[in-house]
C-alpha atoms as a PDB file:
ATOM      1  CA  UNK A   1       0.005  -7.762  38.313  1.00  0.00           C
ATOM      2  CA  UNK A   2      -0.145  -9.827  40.855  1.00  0.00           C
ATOM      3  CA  UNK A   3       3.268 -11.371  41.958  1.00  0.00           C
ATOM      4  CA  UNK A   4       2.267 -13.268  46.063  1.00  0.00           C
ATOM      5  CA  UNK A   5       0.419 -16.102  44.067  1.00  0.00           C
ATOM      6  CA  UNK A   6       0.945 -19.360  45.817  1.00  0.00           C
ATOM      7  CA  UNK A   7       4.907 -20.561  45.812  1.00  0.00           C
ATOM      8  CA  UNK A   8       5.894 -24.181  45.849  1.00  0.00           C
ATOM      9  CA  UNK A   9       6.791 -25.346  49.156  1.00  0.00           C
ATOM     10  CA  UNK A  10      10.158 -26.151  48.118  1.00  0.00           C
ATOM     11  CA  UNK A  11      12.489 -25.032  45.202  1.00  0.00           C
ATOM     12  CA  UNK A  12      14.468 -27.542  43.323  1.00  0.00           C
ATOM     13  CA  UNK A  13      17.869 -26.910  41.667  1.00  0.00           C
ATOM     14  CA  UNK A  14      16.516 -25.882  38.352  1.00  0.00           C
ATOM     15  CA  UNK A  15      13.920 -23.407  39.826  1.00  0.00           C
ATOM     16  CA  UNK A  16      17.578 -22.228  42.174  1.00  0.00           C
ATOM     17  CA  UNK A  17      19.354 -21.977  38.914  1.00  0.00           C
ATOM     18  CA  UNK A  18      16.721 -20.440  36.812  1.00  0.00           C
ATOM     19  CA  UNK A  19      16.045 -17.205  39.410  1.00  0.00           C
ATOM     20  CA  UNK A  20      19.696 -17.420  39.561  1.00  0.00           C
ATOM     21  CA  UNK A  21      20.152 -16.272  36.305  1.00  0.00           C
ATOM     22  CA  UNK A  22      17.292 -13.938  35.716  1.00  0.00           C
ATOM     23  CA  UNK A  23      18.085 -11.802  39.054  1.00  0.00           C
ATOM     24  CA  UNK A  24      20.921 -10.827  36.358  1.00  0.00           C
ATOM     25  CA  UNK A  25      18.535 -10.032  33.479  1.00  0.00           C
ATOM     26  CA  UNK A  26      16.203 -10.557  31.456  1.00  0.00           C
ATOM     27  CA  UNK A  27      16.710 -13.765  29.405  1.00  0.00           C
ATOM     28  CA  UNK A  28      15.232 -16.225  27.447  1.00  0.00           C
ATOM     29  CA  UNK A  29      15.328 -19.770  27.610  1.00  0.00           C
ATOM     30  CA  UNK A  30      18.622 -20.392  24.980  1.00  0.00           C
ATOM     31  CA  UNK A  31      20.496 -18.016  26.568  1.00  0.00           C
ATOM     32  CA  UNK A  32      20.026 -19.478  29.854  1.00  0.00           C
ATOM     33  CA  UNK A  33      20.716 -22.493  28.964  1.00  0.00           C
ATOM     34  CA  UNK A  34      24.032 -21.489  26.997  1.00  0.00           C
ATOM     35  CA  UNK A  35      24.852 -19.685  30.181  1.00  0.00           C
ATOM     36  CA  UNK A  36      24.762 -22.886  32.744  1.00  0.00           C
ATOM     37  CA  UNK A  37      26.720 -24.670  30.075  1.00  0.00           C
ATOM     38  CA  UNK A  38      29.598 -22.025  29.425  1.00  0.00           C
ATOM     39  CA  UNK A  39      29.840 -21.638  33.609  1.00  0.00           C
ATOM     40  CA  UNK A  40      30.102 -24.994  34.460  1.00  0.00           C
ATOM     41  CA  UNK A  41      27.032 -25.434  36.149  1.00  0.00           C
ATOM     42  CA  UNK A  42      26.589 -28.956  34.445  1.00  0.00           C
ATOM     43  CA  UNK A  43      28.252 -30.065  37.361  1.00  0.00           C
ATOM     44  CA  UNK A  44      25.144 -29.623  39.240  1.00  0.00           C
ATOM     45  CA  UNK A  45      22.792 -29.954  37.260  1.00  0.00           C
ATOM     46  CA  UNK A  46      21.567 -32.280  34.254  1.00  0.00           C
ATOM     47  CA  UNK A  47      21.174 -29.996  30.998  1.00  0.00           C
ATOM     48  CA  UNK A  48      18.253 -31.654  29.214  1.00  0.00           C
ATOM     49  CA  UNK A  49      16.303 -28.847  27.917  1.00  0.00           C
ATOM     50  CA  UNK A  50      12.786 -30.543  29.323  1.00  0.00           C
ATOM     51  CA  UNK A  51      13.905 -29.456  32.831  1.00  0.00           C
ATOM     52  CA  UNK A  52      14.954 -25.783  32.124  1.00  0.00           C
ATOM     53  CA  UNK A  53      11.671 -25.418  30.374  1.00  0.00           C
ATOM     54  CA  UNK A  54       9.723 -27.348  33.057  1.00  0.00           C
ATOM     55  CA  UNK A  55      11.282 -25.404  36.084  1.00  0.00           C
ATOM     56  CA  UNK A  56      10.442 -22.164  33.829  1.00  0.00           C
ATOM     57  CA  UNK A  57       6.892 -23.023  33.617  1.00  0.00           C
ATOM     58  CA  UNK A  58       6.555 -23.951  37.496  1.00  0.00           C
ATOM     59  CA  UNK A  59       8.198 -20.181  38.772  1.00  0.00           C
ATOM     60  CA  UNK A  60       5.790 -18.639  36.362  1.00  0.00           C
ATOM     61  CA  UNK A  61       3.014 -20.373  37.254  1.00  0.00           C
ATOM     62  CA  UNK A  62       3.679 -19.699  40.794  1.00  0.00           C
ATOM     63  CA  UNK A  63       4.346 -15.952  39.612  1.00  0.00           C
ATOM     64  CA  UNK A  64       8.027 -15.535  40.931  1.00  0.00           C
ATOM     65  CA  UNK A  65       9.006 -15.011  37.285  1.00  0.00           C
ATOM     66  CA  UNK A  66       7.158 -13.643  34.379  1.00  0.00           C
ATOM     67  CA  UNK A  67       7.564 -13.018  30.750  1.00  0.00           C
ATOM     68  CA  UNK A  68       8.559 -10.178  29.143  1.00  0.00           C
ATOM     69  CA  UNK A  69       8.257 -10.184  25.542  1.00  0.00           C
ATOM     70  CA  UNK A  70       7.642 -12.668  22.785  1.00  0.00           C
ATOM     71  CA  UNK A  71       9.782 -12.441  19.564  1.00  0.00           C
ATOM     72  CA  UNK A  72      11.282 -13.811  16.931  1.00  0.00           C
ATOM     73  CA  UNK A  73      14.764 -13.163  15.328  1.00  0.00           C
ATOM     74  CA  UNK A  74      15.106 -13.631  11.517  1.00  0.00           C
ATOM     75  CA  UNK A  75      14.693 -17.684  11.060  1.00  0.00           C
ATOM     76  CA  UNK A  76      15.161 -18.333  14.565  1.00  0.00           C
ATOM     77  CA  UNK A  77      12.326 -19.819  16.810  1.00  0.00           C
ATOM     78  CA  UNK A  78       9.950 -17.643  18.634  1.00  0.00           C
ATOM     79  CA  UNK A  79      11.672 -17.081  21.812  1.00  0.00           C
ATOM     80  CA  UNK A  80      10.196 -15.664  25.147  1.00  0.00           C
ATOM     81  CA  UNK A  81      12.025 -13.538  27.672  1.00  0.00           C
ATOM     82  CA  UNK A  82      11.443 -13.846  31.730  1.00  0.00           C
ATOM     83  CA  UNK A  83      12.516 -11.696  34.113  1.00  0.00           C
ATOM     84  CA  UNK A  84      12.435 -12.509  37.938  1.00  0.00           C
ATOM     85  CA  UNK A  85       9.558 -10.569  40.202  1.00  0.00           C
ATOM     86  CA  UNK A  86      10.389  -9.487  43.494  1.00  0.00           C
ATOM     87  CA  UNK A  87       8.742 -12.432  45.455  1.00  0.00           C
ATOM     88  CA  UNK A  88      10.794 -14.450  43.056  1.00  0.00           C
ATOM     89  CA  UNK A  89      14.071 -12.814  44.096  1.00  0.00           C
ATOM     90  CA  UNK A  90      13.085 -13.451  47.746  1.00  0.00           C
ATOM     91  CA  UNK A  91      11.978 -16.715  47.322  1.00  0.00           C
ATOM     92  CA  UNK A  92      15.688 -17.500  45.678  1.00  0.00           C
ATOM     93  CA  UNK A  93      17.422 -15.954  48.457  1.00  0.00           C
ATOM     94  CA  UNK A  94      14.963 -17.534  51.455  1.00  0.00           C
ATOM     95  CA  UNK A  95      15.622 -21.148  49.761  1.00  0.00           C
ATOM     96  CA  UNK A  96      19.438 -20.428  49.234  1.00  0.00           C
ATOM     97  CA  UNK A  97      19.809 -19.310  53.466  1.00  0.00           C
ATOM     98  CA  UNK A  98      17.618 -22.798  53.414  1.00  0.00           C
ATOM     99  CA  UNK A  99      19.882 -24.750  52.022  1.00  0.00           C
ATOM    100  CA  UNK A 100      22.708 -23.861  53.110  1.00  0.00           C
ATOM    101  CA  UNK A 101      21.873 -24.130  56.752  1.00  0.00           C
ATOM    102  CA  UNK A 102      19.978 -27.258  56.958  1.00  0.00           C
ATOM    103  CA  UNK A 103      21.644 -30.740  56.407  1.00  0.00           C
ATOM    104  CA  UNK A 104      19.898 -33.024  54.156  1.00  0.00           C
ATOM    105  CA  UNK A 105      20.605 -36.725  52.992  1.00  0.00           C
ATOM    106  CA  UNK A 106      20.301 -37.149  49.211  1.00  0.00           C
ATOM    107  CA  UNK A 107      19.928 -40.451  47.252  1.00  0.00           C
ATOM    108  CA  UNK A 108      23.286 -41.846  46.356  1.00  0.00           C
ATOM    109  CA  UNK A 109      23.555 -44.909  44.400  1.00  0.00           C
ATOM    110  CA  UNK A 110      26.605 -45.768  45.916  1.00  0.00           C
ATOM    111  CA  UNK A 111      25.009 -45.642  49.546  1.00  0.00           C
ATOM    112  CA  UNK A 112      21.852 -47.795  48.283  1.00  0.00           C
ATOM    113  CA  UNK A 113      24.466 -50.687  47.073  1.00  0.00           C
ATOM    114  CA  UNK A 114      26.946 -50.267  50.133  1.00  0.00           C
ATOM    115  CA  UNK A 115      24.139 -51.087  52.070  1.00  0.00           C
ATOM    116  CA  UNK A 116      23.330 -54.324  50.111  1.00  0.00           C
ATOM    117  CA  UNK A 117      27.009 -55.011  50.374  1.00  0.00           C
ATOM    118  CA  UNK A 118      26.018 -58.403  52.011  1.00  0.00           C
ATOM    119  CA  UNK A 119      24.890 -59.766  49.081  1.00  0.00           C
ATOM    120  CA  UNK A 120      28.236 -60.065  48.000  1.00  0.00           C
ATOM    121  CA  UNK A 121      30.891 -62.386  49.350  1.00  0.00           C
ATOM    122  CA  UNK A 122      34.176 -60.145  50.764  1.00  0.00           C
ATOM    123  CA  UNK A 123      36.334 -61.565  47.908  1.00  0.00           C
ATOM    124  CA  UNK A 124      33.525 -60.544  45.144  1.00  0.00           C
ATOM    125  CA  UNK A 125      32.866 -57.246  46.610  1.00  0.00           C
ATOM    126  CA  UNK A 126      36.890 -56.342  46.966  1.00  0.00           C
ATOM    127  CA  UNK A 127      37.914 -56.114  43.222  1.00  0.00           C
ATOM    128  CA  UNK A 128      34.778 -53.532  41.947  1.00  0.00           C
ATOM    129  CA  UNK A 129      35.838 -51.222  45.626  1.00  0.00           C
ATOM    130  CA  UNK A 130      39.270 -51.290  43.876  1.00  0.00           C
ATOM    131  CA  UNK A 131      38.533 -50.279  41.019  1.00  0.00           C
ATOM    132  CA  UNK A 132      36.077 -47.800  42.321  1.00  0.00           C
ATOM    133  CA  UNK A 133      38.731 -46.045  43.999  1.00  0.00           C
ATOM    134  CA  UNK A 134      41.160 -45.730  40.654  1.00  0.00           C
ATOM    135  CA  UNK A 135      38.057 -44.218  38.795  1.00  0.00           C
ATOM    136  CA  UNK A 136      38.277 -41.925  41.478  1.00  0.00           C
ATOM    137  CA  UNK A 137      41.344 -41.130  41.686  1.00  0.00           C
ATOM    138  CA  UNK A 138      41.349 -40.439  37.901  1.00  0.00           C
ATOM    139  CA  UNK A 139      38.339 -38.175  38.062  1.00  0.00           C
ATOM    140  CA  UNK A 140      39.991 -35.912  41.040  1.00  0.00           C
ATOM    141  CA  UNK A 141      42.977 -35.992  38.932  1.00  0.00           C
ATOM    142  CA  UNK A 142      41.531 -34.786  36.182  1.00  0.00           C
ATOM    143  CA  UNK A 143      38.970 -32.085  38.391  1.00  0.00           C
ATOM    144  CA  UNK A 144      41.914 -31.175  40.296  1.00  0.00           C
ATOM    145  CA  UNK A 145      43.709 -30.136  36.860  1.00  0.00           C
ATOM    146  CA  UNK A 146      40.745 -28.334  35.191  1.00  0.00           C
ATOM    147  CA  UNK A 147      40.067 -26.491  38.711  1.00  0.00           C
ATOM    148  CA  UNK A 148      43.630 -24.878  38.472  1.00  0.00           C
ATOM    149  CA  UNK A 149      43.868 -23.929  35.192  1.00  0.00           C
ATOM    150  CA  UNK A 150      40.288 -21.983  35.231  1.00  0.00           C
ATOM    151  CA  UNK A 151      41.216 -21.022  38.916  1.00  0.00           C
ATOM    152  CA  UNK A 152      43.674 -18.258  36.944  1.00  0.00           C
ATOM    153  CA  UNK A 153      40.950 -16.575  35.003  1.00  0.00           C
ATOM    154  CA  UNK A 154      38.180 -16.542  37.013  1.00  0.00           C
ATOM    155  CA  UNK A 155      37.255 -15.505  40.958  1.00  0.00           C
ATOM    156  CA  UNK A 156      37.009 -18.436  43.524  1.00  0.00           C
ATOM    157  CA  UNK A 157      33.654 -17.429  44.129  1.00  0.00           C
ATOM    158  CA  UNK A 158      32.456 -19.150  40.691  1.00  0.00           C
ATOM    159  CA  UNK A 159      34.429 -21.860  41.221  1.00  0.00           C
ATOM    160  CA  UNK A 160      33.555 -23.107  44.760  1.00  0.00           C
ATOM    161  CA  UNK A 161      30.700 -25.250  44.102  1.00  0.00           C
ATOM    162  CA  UNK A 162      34.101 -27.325  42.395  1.00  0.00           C
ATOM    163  CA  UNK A 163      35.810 -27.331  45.081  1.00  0.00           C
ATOM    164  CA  UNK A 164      33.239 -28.782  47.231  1.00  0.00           C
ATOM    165  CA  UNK A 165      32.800 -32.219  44.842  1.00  0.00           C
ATOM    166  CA  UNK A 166      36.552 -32.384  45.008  1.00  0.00           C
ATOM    167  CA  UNK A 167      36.316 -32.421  48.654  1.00  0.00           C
ATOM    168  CA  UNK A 168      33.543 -35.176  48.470  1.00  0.00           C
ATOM    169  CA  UNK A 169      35.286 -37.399  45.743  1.00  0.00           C
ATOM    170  CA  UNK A 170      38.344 -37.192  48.007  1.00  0.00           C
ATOM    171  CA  UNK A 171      36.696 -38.237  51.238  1.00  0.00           C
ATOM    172  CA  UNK A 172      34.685 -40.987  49.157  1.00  0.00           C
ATOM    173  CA  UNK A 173      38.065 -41.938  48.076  1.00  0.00           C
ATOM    174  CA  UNK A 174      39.439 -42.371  51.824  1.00  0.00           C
ATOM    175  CA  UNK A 175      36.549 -43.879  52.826  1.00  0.00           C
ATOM    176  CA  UNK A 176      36.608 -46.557  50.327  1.00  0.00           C
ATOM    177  CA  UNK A 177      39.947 -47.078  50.551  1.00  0.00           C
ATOM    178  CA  UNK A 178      39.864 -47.916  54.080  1.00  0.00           C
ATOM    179  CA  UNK A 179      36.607 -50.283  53.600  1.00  0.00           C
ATOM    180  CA  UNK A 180      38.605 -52.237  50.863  1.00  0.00           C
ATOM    181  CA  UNK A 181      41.528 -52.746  52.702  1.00  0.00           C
ATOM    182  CA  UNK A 182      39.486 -53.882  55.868  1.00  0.00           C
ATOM    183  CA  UNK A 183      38.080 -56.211  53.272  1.00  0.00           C
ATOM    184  CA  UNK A 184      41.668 -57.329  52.036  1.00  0.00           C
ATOM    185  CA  UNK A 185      42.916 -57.926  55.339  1.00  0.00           C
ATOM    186  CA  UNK A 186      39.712 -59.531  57.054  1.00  0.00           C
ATOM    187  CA  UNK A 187      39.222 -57.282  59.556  1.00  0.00           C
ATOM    188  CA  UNK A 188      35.657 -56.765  58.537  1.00  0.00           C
ATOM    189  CA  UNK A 189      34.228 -60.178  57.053  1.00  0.00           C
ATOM    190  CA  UNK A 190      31.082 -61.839  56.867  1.00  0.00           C
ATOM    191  CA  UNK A 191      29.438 -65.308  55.381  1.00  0.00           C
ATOM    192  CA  UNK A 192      26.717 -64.117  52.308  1.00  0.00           C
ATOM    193  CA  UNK A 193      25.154 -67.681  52.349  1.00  0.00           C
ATOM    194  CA  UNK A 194      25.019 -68.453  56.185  1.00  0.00           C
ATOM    195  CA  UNK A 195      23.266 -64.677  56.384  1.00  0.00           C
ATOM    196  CA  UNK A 196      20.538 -65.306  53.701  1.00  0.00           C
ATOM    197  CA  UNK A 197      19.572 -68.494  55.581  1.00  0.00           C
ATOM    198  CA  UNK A 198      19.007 -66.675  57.960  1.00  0.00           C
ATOM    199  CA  UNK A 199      17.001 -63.803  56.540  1.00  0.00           C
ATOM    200  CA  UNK A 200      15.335 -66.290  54.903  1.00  0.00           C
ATOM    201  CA  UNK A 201      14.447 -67.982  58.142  1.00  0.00           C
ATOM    202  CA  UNK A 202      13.066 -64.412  59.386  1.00  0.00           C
ATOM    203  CA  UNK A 203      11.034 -64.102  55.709  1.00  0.00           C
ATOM    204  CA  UNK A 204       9.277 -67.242  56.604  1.00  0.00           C
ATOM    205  CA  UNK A 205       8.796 -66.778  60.457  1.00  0.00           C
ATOM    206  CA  UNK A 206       7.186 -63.496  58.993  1.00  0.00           C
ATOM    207  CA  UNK A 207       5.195 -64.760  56.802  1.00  0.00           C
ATOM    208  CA  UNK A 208       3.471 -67.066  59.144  1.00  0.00           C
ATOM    209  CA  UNK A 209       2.393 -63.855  61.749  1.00  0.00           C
ATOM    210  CA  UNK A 210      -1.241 -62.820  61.547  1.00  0.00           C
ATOM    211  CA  UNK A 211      -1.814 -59.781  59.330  1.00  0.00           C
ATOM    212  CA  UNK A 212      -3.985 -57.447  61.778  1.00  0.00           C
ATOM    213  CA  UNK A 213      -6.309 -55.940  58.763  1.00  0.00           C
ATOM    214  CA  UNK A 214      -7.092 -59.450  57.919  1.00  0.00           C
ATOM    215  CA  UNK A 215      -8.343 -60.453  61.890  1.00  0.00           C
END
């Protein structure tokens, strides 16, 4: 069989988490699924069973995994197993050295409406940072709790990935808190309506400029 078929040029966190589990066995889709649920792994990833079964049928398409058998068990559903092929296992570990080395900026919701912030008047935008920063204190809180407790039973190694978002909700936390108390004392300010005249000024100056595909 022929496992060097063509590989995606990038694997996403399903396709990570997928190899991930088969370089331990052979599995079928339930199990796997059961597995990122009873480890935690929500907290990376989205559990909608479209995704596990879409990822699935990218890596064997792409031939890093492959299936196995195809049964059935009493009144069960037919259920295939996969197991991972060698180019899969390297292509897990080449993308995991990958990521972990290279920096990358991912879409935050947060970031897209920080950087509308403008829109907002200082006095508007003040209360919602507030009580941004008590939802996240409650959330690292609560983290911080569950973290502990399952800290006792299991190695640190499962449990970094945790350890990392609280270490991002508390420096979103700082960071916040310093932007809305630069907002509550003035020290950064700014005048929403006198700013849209002005963009809108710029809009219209725009508008007026010669398109050159239309000379």
């Amino acid at each position: 069989m022929n496992y060097m078929k063509r590989q995606p040029e990038e694997l996403g966190l399903w396709e990570v988490a997928v190899l991930s589990l088969l370089r331990q066995g052979p599995m079928h889709p339930y199990l796997m699924q059961r597995l990122l649920r009873d480890r935690h792994k929500d907290e990376v990833l989205v559990l909608k069973r479209g995704s596990l079964y879409h990822a699935i049928g990218r890596l064997e398409h792409t031939g890093l995994i492959a299936a196995v058998t195809t049964g059935r068990e009493g009144r069960r559903p037919e259920r295939t197993t996969y197991r991972i092929t060698p180019a899969g296992e390297q292509a897990l570990l080449d993308t995991l050295r990958r990521i972990l080395a290279m920096p990358r900026r991912e879409p935050s919701q947060f970031m897209a409406a920080v950087s509308f912030l403008v829109h907002l008047t200082p006095a508007e935008a003040l209360p919602h940072l507030t009580e941004r920063c008590q939802r996240l204190q409650q959330e690292i809180t609560h983290r911080g709790t569950l973290l502990k407790a399952v800290a006792e039973k299991v190695p640190r190694i499962h449990l970094i990935e945790s350890e990392y978002l609280l270490a991002m909700l508390n420096t979103e936390l700082e960071w916040t808190r310093n932007l809305a108390e630069e907002l509550r004392t003035g020290t950064l300010n700014w005048d929403t309506e006198s700013i849209l005249k002005q963009a809108s000024a710029e809009v219209r100056a725009a508008s007026k400029e010669t398109d050159p595909a239309e000379e």
